[in-house]
PDB file of N, CA and C in Angstrom:
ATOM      1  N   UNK A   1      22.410 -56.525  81.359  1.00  0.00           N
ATOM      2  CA  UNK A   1      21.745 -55.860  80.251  1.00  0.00           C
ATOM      3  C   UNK A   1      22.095 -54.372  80.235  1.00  0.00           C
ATOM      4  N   UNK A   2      22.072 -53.898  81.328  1.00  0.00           N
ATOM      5  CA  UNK A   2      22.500 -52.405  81.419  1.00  0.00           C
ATOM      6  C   UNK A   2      23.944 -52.025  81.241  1.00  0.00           C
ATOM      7  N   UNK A   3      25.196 -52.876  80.839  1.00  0.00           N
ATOM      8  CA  UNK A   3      26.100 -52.736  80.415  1.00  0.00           C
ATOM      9  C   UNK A   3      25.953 -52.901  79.193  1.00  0.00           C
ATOM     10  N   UNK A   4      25.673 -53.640  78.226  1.00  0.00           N
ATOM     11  CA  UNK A   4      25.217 -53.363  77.163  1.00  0.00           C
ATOM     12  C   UNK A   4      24.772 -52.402  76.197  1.00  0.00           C
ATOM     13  N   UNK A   5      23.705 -51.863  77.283  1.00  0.00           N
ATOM     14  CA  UNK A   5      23.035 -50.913  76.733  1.00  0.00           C
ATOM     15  C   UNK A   5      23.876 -49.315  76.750  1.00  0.00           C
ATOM     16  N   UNK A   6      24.818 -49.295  77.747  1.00  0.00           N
ATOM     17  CA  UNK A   6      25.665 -48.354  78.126  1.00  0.00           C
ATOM     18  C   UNK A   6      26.599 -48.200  77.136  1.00  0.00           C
ATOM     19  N   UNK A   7      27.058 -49.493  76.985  1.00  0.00           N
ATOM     20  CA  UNK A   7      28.170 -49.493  76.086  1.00  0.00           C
ATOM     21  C   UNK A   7      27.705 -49.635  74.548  1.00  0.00           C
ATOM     22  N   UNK A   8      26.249 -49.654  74.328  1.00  0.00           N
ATOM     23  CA  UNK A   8      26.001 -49.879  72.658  1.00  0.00           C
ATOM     24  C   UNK A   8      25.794 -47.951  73.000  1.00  0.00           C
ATOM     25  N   UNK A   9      25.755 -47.351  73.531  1.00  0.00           N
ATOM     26  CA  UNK A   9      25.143 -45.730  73.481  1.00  0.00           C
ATOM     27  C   UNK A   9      26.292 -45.319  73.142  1.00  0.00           C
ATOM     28  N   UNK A  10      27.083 -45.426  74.036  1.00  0.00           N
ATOM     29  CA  UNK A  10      28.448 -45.179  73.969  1.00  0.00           C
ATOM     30  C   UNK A  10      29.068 -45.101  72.740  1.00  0.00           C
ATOM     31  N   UNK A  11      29.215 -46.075  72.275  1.00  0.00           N
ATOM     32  CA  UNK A  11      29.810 -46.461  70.752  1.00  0.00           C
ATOM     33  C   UNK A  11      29.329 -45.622  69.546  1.00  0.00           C
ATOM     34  N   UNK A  12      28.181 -46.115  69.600  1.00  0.00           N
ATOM     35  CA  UNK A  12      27.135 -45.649  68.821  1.00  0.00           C
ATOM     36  C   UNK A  12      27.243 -43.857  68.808  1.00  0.00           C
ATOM     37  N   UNK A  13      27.541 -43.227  69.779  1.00  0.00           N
ATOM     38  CA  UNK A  13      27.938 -42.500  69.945  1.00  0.00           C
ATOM     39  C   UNK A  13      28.948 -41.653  69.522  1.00  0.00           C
ATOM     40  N   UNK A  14      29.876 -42.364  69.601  1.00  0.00           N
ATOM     41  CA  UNK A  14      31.310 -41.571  69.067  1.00  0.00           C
ATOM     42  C   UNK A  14      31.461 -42.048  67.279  1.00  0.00           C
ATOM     43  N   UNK A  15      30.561 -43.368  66.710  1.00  0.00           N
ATOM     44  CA  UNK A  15      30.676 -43.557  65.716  1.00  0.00           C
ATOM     45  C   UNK A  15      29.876 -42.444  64.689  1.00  0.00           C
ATOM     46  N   UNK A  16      29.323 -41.750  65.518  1.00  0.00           N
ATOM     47  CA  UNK A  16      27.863 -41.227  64.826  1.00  0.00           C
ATOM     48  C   UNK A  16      27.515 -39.952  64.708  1.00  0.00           C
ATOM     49  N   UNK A  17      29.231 -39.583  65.338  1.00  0.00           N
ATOM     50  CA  UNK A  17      29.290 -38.018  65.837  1.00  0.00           C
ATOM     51  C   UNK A  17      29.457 -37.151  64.784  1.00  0.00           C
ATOM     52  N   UNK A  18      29.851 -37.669  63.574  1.00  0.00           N
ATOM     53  CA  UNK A  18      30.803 -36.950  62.475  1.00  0.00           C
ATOM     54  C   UNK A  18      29.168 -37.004  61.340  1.00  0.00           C
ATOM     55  N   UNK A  19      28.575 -38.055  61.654  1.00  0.00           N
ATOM     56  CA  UNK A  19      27.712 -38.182  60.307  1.00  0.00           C
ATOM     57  C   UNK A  19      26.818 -37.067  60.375  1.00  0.00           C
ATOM     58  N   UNK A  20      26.730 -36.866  59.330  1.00  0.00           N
ATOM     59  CA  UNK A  20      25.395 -35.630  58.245  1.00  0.00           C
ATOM     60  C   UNK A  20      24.655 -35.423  58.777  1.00  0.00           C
ATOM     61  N   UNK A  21      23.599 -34.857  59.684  1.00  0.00           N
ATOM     62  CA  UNK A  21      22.353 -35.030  59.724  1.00  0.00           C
ATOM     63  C   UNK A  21      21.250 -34.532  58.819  1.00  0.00           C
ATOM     64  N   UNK A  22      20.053 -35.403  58.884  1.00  0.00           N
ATOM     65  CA  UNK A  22      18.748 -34.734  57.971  1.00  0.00           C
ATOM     66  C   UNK A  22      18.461 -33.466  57.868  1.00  0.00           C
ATOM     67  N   UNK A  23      18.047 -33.042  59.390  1.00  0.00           N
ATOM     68  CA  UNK A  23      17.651 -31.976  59.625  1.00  0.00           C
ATOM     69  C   UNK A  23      18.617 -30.877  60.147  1.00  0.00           C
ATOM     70  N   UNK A  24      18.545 -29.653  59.665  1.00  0.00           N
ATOM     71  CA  UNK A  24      20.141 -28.889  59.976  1.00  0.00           C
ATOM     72  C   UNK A  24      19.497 -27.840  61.447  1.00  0.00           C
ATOM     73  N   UNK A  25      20.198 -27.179  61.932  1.00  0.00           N
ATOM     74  CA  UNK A  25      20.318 -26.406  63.019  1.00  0.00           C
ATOM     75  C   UNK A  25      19.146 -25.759  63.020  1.00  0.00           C
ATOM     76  N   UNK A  26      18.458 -25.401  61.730  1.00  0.00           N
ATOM     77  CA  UNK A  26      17.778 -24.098  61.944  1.00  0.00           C
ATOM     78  C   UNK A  26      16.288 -24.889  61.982  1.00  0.00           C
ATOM     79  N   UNK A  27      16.117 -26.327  61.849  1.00  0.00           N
ATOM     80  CA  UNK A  27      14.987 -27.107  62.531  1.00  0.00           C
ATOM     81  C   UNK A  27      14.651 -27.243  63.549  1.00  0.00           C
ATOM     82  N   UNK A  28      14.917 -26.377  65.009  1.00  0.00           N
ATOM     83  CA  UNK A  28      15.536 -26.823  65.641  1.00  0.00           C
ATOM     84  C   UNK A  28      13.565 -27.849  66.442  1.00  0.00           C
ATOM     85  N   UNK A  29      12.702 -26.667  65.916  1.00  0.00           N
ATOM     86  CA  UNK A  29      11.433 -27.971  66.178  1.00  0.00           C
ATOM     87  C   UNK A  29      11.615 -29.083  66.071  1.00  0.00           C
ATOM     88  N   UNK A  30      11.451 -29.585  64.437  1.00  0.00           N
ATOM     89  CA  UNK A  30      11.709 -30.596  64.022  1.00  0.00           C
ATOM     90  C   UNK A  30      12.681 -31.511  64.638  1.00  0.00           C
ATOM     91  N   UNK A  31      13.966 -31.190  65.179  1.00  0.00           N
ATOM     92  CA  UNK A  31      14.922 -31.918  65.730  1.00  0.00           C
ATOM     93  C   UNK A  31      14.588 -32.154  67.119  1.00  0.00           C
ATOM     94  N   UNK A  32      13.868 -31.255  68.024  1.00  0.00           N
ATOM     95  CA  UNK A  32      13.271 -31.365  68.986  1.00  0.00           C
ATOM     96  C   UNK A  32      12.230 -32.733  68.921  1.00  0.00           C
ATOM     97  N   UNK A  33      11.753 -32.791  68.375  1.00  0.00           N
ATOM     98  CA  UNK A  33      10.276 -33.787  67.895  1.00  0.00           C
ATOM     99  C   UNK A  33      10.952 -34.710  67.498  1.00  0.00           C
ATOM    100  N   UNK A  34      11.863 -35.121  66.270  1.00  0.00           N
ATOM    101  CA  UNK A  34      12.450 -36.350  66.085  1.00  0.00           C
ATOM    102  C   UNK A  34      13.572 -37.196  67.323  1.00  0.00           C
ATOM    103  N   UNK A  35      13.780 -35.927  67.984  1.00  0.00           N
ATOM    104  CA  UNK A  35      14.719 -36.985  69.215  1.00  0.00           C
ATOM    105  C   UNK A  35      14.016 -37.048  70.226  1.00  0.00           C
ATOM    106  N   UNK A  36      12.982 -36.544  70.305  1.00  0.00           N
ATOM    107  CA  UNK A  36      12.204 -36.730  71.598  1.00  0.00           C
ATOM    108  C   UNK A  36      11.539 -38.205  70.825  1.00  0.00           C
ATOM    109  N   UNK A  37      10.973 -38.459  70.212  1.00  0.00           N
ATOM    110  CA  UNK A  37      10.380 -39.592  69.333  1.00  0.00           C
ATOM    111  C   UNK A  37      11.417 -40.803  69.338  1.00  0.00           C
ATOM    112  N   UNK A  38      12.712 -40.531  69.034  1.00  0.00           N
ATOM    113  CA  UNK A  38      13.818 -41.849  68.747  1.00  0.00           C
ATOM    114  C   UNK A  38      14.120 -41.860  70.135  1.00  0.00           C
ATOM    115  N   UNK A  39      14.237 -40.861  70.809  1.00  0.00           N
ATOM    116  CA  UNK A  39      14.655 -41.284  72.660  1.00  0.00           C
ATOM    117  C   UNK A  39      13.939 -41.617  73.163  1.00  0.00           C
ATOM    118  N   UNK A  40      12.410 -41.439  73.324  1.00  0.00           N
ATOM    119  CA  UNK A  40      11.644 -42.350  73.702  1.00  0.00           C
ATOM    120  C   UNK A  40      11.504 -44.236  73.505  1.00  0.00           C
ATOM    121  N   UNK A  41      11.943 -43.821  71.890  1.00  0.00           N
ATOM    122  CA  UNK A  41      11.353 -45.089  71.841  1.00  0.00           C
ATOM    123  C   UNK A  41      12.084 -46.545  72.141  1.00  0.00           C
ATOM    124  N   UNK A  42      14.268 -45.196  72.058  1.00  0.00           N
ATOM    125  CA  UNK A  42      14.890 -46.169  72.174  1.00  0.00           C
ATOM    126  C   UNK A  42      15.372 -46.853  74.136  1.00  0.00           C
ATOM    127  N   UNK A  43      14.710 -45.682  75.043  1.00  0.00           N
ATOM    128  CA  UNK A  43      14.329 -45.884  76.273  1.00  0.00           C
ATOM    129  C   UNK A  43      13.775 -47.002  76.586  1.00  0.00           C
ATOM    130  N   UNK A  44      12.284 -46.947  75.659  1.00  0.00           N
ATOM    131  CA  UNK A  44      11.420 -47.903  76.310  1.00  0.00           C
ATOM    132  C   UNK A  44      11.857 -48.996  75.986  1.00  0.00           C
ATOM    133  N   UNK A  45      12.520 -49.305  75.171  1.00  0.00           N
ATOM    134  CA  UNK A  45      12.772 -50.371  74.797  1.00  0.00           C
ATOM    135  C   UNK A  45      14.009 -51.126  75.352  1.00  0.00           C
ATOM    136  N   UNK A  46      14.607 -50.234  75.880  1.00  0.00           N
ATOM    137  CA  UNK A  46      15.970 -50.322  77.279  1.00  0.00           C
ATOM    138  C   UNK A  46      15.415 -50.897  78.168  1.00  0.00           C
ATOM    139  N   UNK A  47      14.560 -49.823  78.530  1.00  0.00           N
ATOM    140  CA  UNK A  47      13.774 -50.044  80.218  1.00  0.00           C
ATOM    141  C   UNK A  47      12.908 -51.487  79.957  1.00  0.00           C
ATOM    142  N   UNK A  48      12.085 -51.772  79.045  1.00  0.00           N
ATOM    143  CA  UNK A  48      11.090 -52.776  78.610  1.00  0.00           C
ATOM    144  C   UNK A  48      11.794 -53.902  79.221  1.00  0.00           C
ATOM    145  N   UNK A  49      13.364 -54.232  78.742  1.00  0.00           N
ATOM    146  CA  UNK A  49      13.765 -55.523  78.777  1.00  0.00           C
ATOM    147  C   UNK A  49      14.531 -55.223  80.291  1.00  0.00           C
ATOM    148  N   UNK A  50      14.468 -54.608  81.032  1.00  0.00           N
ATOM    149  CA  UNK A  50      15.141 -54.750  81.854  1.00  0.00           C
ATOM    150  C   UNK A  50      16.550 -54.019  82.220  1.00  0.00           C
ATOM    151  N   UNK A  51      16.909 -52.862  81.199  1.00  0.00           N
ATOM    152  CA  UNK A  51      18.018 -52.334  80.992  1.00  0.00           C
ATOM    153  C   UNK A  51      18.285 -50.731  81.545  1.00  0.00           C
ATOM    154  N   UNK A  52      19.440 -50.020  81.565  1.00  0.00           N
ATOM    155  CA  UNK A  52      19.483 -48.386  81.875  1.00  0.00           C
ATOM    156  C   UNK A  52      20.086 -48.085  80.899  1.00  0.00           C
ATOM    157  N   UNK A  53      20.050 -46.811  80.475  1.00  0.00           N
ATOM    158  CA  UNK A  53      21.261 -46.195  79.645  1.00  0.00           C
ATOM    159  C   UNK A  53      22.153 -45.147  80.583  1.00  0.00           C
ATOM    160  N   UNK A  54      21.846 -44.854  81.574  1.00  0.00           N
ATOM    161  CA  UNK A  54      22.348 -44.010  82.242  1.00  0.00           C
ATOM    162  C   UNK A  54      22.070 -43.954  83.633  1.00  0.00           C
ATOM    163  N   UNK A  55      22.400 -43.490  84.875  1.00  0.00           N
ATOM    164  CA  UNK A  55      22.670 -43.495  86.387  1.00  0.00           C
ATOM    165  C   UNK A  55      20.979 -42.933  86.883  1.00  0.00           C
ATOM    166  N   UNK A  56      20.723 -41.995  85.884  1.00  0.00           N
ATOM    167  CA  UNK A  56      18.978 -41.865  86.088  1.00  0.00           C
ATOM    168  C   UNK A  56      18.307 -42.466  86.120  1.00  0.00           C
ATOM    169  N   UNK A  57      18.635 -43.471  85.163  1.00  0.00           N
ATOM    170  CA  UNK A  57      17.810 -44.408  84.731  1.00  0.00           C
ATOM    171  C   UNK A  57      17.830 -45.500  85.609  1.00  0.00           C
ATOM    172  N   UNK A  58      18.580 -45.987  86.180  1.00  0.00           N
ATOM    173  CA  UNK A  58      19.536 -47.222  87.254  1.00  0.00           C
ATOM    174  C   UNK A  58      18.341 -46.345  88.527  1.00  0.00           C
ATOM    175  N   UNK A  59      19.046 -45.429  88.633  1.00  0.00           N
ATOM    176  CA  UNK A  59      18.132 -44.851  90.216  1.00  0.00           C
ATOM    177  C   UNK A  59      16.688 -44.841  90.084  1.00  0.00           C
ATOM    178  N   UNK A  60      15.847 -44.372  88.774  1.00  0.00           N
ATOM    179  CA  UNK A  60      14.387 -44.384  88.594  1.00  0.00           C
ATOM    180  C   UNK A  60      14.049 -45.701  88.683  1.00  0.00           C
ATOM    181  N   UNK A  61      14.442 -47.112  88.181  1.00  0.00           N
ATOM    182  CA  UNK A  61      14.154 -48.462  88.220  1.00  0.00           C
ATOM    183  C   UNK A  61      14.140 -48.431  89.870  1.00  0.00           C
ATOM    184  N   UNK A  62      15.083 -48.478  90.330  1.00  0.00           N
ATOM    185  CA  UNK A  62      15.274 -49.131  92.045  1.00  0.00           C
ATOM    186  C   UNK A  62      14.131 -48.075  92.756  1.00  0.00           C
ATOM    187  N   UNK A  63      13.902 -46.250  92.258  1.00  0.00           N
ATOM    188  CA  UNK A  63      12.700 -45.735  93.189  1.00  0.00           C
ATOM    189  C   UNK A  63      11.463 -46.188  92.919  1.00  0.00           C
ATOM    190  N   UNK A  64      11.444 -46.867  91.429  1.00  0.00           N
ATOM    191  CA  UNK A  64      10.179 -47.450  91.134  1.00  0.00           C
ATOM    192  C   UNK A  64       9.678 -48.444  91.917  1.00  0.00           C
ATOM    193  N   UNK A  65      10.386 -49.160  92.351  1.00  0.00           N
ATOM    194  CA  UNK A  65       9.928 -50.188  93.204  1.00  0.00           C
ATOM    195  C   UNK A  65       9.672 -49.554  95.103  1.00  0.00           C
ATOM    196  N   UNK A  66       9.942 -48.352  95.232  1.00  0.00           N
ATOM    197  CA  UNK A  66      10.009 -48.401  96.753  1.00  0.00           C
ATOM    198  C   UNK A  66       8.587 -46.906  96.611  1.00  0.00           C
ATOM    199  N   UNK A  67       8.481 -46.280  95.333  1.00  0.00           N
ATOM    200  CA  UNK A  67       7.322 -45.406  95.048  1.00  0.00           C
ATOM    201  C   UNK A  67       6.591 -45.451  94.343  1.00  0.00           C
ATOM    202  N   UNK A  68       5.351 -45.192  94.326  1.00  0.00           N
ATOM    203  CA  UNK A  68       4.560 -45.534  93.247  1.00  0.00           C
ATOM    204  C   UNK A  68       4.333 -44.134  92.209  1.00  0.00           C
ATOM    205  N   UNK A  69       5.399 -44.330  91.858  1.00  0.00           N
ATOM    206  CA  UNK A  69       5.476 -43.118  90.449  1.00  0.00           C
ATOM    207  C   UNK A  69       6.288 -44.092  89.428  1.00  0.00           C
ATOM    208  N   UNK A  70       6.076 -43.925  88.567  1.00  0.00           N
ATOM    209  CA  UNK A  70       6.484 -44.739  87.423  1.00  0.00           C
ATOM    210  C   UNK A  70       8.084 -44.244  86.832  1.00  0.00           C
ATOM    211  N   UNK A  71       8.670 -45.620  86.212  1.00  0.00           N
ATOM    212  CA  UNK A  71      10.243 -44.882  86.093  1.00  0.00           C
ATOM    213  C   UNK A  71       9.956 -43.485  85.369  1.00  0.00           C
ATOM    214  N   UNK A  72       8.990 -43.768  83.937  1.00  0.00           N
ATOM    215  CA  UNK A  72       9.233 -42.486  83.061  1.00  0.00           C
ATOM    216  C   UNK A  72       8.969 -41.285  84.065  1.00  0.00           C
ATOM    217  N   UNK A  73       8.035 -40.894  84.825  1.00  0.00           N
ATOM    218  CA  UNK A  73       7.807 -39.723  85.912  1.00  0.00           C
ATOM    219  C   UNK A  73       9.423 -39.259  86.417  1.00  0.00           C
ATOM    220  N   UNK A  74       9.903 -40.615  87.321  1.00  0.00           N
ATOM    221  CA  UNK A  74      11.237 -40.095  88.104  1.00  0.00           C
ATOM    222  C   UNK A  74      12.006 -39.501  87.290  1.00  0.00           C
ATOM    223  N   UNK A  75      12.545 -40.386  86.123  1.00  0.00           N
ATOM    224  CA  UNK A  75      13.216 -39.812  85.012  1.00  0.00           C
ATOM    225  C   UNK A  75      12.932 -38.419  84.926  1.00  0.00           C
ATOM    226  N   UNK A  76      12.126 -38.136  84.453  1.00  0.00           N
ATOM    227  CA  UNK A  76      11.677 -36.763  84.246  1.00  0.00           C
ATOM    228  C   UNK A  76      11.804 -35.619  85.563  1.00  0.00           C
ATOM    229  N   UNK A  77      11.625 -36.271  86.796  1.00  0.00           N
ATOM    230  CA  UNK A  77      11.627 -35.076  87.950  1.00  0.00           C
ATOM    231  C   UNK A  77      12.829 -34.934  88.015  1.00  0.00           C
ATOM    232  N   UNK A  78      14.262 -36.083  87.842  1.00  0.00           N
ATOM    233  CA  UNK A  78      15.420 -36.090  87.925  1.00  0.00           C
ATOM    234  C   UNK A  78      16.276 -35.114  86.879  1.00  0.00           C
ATOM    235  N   UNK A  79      15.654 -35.325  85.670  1.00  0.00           N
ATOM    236  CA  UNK A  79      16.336 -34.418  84.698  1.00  0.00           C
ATOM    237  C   UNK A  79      15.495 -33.067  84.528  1.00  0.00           C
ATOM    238  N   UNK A  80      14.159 -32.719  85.404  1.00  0.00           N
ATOM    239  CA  UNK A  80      14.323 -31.665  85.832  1.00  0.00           C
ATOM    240  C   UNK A  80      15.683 -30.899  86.289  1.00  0.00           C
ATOM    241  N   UNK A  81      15.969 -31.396  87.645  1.00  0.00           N
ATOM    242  CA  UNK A  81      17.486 -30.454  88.251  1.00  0.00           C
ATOM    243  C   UNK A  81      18.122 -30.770  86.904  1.00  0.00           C
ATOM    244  N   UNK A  82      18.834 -31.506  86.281  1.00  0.00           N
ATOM    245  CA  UNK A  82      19.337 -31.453  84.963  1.00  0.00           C
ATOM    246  C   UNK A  82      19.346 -30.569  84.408  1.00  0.00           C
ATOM    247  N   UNK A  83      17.827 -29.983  83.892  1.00  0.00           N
ATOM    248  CA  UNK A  83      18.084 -29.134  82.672  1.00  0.00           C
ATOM    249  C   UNK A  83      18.123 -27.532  83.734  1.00  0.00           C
ATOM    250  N   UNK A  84      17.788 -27.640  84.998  1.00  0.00           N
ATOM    251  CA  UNK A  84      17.558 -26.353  85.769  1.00  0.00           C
ATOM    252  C   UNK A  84      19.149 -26.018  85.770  1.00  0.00           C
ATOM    253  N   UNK A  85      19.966 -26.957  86.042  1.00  0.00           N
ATOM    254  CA  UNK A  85      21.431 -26.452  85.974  1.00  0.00           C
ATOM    255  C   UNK A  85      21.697 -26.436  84.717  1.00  0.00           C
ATOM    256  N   UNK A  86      21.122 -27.049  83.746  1.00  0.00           N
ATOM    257  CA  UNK A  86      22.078 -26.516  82.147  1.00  0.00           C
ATOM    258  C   UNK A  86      21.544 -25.301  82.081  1.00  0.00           C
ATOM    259  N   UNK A  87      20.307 -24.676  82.309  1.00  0.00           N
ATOM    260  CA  UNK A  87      20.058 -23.163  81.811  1.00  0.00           C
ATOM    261  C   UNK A  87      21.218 -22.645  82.554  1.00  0.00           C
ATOM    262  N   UNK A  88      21.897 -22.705  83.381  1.00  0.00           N
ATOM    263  CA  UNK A  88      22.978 -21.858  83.616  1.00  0.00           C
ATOM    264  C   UNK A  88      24.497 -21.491  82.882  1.00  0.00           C
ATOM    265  N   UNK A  89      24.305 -23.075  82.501  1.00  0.00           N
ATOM    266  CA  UNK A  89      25.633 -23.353  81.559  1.00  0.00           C
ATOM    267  C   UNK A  89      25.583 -23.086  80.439  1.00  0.00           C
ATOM    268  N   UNK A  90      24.075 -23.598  79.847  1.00  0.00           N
ATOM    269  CA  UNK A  90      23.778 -23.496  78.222  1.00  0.00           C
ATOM    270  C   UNK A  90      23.246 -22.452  77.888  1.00  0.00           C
ATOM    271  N   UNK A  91      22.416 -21.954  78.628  1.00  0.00           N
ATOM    272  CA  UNK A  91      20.913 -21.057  78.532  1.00  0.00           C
ATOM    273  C   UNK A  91      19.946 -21.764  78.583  1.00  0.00           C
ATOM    274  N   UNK A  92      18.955 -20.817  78.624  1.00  0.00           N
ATOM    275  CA  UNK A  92      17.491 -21.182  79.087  1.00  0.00           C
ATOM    276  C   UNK A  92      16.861 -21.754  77.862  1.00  0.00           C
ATOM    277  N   UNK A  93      17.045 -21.316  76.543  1.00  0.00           N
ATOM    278  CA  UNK A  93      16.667 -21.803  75.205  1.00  0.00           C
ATOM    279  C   UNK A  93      17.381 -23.218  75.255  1.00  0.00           C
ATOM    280  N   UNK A  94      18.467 -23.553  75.568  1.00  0.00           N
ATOM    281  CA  UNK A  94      18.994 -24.537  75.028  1.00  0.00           C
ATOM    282  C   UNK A  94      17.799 -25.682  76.042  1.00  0.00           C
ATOM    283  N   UNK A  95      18.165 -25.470  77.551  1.00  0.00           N
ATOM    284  CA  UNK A  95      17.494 -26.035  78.288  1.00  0.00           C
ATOM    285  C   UNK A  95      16.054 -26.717  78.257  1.00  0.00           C
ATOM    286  N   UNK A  96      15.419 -25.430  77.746  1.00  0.00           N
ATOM    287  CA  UNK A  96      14.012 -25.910  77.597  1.00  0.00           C
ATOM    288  C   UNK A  96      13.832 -26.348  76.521  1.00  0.00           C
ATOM    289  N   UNK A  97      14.483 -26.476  75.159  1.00  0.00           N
ATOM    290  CA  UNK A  97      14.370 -27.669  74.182  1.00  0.00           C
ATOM    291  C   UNK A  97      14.711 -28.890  74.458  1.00  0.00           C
ATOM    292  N   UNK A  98      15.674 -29.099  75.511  1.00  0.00           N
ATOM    293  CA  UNK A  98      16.033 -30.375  75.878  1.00  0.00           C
ATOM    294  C   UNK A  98      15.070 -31.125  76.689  1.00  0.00           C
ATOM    295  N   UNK A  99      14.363 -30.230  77.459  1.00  0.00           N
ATOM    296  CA  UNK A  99      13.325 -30.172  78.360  1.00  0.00           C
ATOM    297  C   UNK A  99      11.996 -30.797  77.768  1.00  0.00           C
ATOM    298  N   UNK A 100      11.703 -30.275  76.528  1.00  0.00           N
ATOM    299  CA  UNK A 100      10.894 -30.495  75.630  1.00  0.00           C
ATOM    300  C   UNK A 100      10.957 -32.109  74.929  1.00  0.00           C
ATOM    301  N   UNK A 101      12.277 -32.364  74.884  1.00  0.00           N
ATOM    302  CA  UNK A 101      12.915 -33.680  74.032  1.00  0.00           C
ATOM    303  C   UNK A 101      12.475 -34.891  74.832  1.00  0.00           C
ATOM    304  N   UNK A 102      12.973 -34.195  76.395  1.00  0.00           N
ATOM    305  CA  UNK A 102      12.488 -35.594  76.924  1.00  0.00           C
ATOM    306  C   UNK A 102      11.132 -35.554  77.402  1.00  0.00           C
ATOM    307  N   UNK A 103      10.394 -34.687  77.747  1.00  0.00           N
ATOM    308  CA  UNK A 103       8.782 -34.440  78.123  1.00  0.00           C
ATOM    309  C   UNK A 103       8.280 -35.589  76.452  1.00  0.00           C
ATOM    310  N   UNK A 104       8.978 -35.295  75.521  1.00  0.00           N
ATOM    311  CA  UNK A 104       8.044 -35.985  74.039  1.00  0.00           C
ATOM    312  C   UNK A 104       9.076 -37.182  74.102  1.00  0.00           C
ATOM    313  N   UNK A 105       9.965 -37.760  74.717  1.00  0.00           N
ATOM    314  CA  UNK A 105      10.411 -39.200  74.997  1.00  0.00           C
ATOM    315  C   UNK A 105       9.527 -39.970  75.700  1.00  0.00           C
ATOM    316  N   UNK A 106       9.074 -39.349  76.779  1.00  0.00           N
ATOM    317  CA  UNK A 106       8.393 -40.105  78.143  1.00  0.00           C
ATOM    318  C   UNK A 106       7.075 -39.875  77.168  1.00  0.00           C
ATOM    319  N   UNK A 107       6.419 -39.608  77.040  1.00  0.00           N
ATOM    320  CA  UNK A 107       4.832 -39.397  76.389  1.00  0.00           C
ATOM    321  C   UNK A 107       4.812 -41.308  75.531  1.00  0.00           C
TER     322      UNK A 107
END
């Protein structure tokens, strides 16, 4: 299932790169809130059936079972260091919207 799911992101991905979006740059709330909302929901619904989209996700399933913190928690402490190293790369603005995206995924 987790190849699947890897490889429908994937795709989905590069097909989807060019299209329009609704909301333009200067939303950047709004865009914050709508992908924290569609990444959540399209997570749970990964994780629900049994699936990962990504190596975080693979490692939070297997600590779930040996800790009692829930995948969405690990996820989140993991892409902590994540976004702590993108403020270096991206900035701190970029970071903590991303930060924000997935804090309103996991909710």
């Amino acid at each position: 299932m987790s190849i699947i799911g890897i490889a429908a992101l994937s795709i989905s991905t590069v097909l989807l790169y060019h299209v329009s979006t609704i909301l333009g740059p200067e939303d950047q709330l709004l865009v914050v809130l709508a992908g924290g909302i569609f990444l959540g929901v399209g997570i749970g619904i990964v994780l629900r059936n049994g699936g990962a989209l990504d190596g975080s996700e693979v490692l939070a399933v297997l600590l779930s079972r040996k800790i009692p913190f829930s995948v969405g928690d690990i996820i989140l402490f993991l892409n902590a260091f994540i976004f702590l190293g993108a403020s270096f790369i991206f900035g701190l603005e970029s970071a903590l919207y991303s930060a924000i995206t997935y804090y309103i995924a996991k909710i």
